[in-house]
PDB file of N, CA and C in Angstrom:
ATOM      1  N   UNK A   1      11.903   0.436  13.054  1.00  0.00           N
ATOM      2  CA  UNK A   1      10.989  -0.658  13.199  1.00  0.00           C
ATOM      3  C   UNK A   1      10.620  -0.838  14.667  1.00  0.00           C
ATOM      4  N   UNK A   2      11.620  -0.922  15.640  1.00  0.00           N
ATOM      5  CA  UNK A   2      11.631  -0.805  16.560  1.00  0.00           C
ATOM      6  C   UNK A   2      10.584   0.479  17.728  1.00  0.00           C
ATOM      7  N   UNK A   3      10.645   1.190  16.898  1.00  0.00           N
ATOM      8  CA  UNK A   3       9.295   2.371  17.501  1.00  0.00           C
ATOM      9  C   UNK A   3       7.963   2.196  16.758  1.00  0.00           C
ATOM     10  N   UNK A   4       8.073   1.646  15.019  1.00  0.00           N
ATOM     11  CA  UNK A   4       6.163   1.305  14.996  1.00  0.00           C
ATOM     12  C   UNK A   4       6.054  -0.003  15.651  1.00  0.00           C
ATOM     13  N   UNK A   5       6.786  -0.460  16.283  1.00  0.00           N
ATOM     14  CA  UNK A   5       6.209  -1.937  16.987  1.00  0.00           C
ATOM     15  C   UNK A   5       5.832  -1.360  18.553  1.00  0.00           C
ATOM     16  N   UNK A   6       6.366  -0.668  19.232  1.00  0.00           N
ATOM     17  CA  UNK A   6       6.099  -0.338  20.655  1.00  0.00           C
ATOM     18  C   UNK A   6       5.123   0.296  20.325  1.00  0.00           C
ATOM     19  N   UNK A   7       4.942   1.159  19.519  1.00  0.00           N
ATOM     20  CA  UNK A   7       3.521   2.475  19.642  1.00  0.00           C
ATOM     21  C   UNK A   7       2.496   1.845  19.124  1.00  0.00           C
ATOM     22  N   UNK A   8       2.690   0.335  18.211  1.00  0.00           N
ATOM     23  CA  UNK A   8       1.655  -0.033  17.832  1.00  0.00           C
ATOM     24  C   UNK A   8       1.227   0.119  16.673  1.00  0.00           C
ATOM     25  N   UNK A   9       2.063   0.690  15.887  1.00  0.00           N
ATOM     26  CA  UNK A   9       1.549   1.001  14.388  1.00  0.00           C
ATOM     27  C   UNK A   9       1.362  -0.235  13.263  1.00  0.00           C
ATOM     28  N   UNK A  10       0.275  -0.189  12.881  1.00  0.00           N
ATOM     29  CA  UNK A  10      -0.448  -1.989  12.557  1.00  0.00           C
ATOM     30  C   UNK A  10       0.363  -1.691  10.674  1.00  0.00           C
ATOM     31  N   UNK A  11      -0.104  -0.256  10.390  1.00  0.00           N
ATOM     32  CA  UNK A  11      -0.468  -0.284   8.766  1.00  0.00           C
ATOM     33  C   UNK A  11       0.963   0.908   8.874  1.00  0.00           C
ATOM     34  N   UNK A  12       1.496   0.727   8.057  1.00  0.00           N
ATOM     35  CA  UNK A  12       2.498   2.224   7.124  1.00  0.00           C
ATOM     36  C   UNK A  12       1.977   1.700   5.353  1.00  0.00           C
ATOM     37  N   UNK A  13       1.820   3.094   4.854  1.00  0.00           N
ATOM     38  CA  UNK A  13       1.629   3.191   3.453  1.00  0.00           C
ATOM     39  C   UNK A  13       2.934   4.225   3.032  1.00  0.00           C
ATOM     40  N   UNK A  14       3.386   4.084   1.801  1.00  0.00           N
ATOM     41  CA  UNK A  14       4.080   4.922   1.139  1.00  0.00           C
ATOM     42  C   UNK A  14       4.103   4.951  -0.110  1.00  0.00           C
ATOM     43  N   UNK A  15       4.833   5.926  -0.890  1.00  0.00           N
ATOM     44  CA  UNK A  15       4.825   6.088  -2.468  1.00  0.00           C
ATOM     45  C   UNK A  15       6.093   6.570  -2.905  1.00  0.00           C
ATOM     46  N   UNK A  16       6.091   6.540  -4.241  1.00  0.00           N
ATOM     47  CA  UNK A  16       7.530   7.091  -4.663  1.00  0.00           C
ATOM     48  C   UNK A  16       8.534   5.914  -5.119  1.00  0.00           C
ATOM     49  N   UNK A  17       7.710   4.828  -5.196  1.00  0.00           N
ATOM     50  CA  UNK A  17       8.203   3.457  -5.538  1.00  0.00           C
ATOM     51  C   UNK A  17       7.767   3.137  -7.009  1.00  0.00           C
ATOM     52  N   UNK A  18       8.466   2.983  -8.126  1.00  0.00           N
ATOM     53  CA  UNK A  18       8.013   2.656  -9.131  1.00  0.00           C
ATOM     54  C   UNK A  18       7.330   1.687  -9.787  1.00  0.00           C
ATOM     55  N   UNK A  19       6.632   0.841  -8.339  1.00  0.00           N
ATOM     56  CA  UNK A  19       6.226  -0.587  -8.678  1.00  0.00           C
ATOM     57  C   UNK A  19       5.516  -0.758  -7.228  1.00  0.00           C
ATOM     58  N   UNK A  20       4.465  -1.669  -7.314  1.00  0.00           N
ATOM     59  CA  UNK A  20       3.729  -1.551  -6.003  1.00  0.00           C
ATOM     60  C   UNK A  20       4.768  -2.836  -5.088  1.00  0.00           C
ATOM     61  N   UNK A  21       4.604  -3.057  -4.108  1.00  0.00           N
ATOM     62  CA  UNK A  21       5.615  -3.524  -3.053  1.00  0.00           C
ATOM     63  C   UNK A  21       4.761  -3.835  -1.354  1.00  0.00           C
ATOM     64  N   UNK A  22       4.564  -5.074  -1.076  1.00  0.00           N
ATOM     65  CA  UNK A  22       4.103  -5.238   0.103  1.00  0.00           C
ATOM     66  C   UNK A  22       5.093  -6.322   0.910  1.00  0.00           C
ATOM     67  N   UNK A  23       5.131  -5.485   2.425  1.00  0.00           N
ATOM     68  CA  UNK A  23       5.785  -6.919   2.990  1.00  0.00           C
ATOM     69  C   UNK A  23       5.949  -6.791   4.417  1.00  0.00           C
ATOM     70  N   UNK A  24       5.611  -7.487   5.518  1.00  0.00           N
ATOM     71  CA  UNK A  24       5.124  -7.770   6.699  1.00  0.00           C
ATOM     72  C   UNK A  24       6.513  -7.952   7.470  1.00  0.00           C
ATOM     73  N   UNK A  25       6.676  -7.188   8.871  1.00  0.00           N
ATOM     74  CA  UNK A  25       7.093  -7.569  10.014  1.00  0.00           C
ATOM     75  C   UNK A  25       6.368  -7.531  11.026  1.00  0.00           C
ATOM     76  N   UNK A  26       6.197  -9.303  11.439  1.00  0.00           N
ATOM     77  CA  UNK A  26       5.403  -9.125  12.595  1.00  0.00           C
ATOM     78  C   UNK A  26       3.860  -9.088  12.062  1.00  0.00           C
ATOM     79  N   UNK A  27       3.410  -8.327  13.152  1.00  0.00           N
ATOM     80  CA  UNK A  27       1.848  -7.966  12.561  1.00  0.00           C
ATOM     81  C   UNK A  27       1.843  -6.272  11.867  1.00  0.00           C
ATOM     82  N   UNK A  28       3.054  -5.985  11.642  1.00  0.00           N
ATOM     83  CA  UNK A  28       2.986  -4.688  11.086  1.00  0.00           C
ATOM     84  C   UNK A  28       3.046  -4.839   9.263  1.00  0.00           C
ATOM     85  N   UNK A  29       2.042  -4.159   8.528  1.00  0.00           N
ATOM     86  CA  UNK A  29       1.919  -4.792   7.444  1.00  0.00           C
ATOM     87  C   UNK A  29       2.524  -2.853   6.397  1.00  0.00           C
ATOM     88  N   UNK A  30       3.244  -3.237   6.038  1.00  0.00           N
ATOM     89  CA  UNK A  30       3.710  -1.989   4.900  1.00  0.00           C
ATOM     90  C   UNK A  30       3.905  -2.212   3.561  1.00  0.00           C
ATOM     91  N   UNK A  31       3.043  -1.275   2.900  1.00  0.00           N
ATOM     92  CA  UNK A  31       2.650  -0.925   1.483  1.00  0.00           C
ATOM     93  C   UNK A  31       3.331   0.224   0.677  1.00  0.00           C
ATOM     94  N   UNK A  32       3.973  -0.307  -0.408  1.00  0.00           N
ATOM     95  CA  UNK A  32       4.136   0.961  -1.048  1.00  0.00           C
ATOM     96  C   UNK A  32       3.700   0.862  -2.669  1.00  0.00           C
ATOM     97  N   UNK A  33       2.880   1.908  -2.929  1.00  0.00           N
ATOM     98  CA  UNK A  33       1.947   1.824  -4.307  1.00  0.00           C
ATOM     99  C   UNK A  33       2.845   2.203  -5.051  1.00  0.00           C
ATOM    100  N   UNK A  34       2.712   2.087  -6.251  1.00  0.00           N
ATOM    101  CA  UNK A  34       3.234   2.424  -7.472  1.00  0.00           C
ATOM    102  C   UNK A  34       2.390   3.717  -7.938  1.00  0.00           C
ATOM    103  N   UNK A  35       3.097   4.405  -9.126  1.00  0.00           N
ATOM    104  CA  UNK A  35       3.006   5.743  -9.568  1.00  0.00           C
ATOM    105  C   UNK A  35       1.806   5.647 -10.378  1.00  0.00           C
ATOM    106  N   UNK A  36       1.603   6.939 -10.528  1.00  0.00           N
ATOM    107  CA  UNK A  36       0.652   7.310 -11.411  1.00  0.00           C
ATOM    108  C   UNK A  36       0.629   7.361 -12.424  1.00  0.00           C
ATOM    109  N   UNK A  37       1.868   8.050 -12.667  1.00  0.00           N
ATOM    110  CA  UNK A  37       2.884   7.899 -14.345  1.00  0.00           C
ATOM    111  C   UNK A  37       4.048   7.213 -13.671  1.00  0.00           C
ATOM    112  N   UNK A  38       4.480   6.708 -14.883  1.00  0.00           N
ATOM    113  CA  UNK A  38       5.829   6.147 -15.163  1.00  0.00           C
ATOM    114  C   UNK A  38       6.159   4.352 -14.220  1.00  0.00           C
ATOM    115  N   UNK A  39       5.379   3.845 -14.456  1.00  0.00           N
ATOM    116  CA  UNK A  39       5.100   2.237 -13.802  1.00  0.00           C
ATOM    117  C   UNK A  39       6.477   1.260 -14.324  1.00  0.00           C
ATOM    118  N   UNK A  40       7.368   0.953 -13.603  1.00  0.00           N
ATOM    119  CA  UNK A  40       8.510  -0.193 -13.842  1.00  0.00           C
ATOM    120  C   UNK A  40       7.957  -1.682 -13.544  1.00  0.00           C
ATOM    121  N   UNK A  41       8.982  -2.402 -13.765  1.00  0.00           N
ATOM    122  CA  UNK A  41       8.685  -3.921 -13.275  1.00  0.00           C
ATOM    123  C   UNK A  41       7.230  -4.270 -14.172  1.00  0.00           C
ATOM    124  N   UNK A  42       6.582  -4.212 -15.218  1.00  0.00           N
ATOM    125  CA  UNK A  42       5.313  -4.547 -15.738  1.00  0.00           C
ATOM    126  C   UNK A  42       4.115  -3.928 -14.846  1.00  0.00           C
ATOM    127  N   UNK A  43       4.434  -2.743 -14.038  1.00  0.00           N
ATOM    128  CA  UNK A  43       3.090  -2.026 -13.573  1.00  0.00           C
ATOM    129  C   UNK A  43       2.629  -1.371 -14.731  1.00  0.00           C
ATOM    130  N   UNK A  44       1.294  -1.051 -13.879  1.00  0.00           N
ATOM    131  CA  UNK A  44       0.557  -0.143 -14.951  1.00  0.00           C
ATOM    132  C   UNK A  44      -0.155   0.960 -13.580  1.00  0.00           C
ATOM    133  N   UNK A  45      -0.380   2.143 -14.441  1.00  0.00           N
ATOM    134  CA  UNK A  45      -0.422   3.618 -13.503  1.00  0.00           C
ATOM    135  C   UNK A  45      -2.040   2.980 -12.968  1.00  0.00           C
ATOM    136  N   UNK A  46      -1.771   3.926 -11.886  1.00  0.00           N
ATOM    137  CA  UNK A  46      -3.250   3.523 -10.916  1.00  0.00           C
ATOM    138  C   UNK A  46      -3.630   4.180  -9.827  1.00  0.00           C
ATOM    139  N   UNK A  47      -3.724   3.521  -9.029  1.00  0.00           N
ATOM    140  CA  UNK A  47      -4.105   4.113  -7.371  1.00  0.00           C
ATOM    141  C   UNK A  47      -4.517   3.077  -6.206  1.00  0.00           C
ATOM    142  N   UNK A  48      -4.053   3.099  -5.163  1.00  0.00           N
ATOM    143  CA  UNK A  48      -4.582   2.357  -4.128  1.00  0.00           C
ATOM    144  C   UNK A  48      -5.846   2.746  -3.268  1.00  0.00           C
ATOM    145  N   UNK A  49      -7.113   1.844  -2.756  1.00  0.00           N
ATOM    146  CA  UNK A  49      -8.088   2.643  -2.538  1.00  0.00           C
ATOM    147  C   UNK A  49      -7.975   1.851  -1.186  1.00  0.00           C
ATOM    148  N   UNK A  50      -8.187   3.334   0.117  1.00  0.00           N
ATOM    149  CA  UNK A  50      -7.927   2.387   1.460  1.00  0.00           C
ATOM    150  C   UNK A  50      -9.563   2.667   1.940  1.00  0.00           C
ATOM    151  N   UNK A  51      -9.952   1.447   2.576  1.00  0.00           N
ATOM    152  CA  UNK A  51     -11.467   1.835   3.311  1.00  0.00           C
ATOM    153  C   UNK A  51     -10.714   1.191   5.126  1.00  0.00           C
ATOM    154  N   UNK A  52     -11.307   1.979   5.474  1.00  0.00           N
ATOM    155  CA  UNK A  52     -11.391   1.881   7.408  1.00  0.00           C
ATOM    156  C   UNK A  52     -12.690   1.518   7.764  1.00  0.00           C
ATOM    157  N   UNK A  53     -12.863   0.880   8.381  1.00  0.00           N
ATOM    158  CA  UNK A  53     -14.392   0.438   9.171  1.00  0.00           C
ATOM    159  C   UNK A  53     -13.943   0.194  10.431  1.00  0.00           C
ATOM    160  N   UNK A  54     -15.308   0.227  11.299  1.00  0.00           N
ATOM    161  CA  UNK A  54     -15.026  -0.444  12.519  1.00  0.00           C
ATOM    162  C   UNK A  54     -14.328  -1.762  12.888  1.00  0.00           C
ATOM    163  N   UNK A  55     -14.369  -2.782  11.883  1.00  0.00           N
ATOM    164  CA  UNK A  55     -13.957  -3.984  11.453  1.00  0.00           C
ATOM    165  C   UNK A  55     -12.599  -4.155  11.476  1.00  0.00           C
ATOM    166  N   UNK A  56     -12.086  -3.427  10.696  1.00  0.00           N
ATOM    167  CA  UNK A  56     -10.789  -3.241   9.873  1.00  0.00           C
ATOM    168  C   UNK A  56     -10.033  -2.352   8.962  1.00  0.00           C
ATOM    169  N   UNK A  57      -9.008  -2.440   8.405  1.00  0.00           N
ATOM    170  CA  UNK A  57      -8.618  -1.941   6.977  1.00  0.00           C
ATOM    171  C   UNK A  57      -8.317  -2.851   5.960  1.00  0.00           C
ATOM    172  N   UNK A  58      -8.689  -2.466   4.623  1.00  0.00           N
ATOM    173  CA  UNK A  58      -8.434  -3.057   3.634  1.00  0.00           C
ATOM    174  C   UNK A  58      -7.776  -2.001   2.634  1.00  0.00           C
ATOM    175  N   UNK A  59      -7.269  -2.874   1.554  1.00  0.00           N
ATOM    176  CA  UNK A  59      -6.707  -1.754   0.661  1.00  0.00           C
ATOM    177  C   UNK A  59      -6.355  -2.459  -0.778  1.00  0.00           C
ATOM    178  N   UNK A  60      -6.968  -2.377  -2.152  1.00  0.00           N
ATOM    179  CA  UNK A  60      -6.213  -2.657  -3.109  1.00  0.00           C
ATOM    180  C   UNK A  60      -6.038  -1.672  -3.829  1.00  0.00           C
ATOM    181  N   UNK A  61      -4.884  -2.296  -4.991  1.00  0.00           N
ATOM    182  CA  UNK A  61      -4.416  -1.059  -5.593  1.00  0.00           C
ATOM    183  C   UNK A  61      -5.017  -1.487  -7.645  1.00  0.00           C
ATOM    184  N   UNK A  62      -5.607  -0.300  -7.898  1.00  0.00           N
ATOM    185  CA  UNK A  62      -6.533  -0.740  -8.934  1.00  0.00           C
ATOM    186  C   UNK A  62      -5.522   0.131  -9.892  1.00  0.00           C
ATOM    187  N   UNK A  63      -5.135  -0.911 -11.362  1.00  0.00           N
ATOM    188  CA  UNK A  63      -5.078   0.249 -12.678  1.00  0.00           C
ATOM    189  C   UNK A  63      -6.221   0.724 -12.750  1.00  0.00           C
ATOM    190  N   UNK A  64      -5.755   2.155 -13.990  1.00  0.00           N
ATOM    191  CA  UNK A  64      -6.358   2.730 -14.314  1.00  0.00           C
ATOM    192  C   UNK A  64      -8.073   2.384 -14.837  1.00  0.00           C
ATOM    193  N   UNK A  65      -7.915   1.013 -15.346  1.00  0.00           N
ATOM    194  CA  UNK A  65      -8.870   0.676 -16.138  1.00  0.00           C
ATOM    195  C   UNK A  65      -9.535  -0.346 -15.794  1.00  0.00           C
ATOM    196  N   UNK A  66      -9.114  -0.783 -14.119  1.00  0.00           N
ATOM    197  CA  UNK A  66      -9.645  -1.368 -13.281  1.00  0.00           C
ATOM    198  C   UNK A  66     -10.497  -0.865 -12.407  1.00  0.00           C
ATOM    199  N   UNK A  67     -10.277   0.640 -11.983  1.00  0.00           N
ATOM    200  CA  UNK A  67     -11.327   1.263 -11.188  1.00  0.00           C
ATOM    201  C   UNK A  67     -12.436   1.062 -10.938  1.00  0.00           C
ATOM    202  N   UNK A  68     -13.380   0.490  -9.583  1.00  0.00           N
ATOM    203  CA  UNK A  68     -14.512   0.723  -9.422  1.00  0.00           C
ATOM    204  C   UNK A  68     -15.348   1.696  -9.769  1.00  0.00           C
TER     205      UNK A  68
END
C-alpha cells in the first residue's frame, strides 16, 4: 500500500474474486470484478466496462443481460 500511495497509483483493478468487491484507501480506489462463470454471494456472470477520458475514469460492472 505503501508504494501505490508514493508513486501515485489512483485506480488498481483485479479479478479472480468470486463476487465483485470495492474499497478505498485514501484516494486510492481498488476494484475487484467478479467472474464470468461461476458468481458467489448472489452475483451474476458479467464484465466490468472501464472508459478513461481526459476528465477521468469511470467503471461499472454490467451482468450479462445488462450490457449496453
Amino acid at each position: 500500500m505503501k508504494l501505490l500511495h508514493e508513486y501515485g497509483v489512483k485506480e488498481v483493478f483485479a479479478g479472480h474474486l468470486h463476487h465483485n468487491s470495492e474499497g478505498r484507501d485514501g484516494d486510492l480506489d481498488m476494484v475487484t470484478s467478479g467472474p464470468v462463470g461461476m458468481p458467489l454471494d448472489g452475483g451474476k456472470s458479467g464484465m466490468r466496462l472501464v472508459t478513461i477520458t481526459a476528465e477521468g475514469l469511470t467503471h461499472k460492472y454490467y451482468d450479462f443481460s445488462e450490457l449496453p
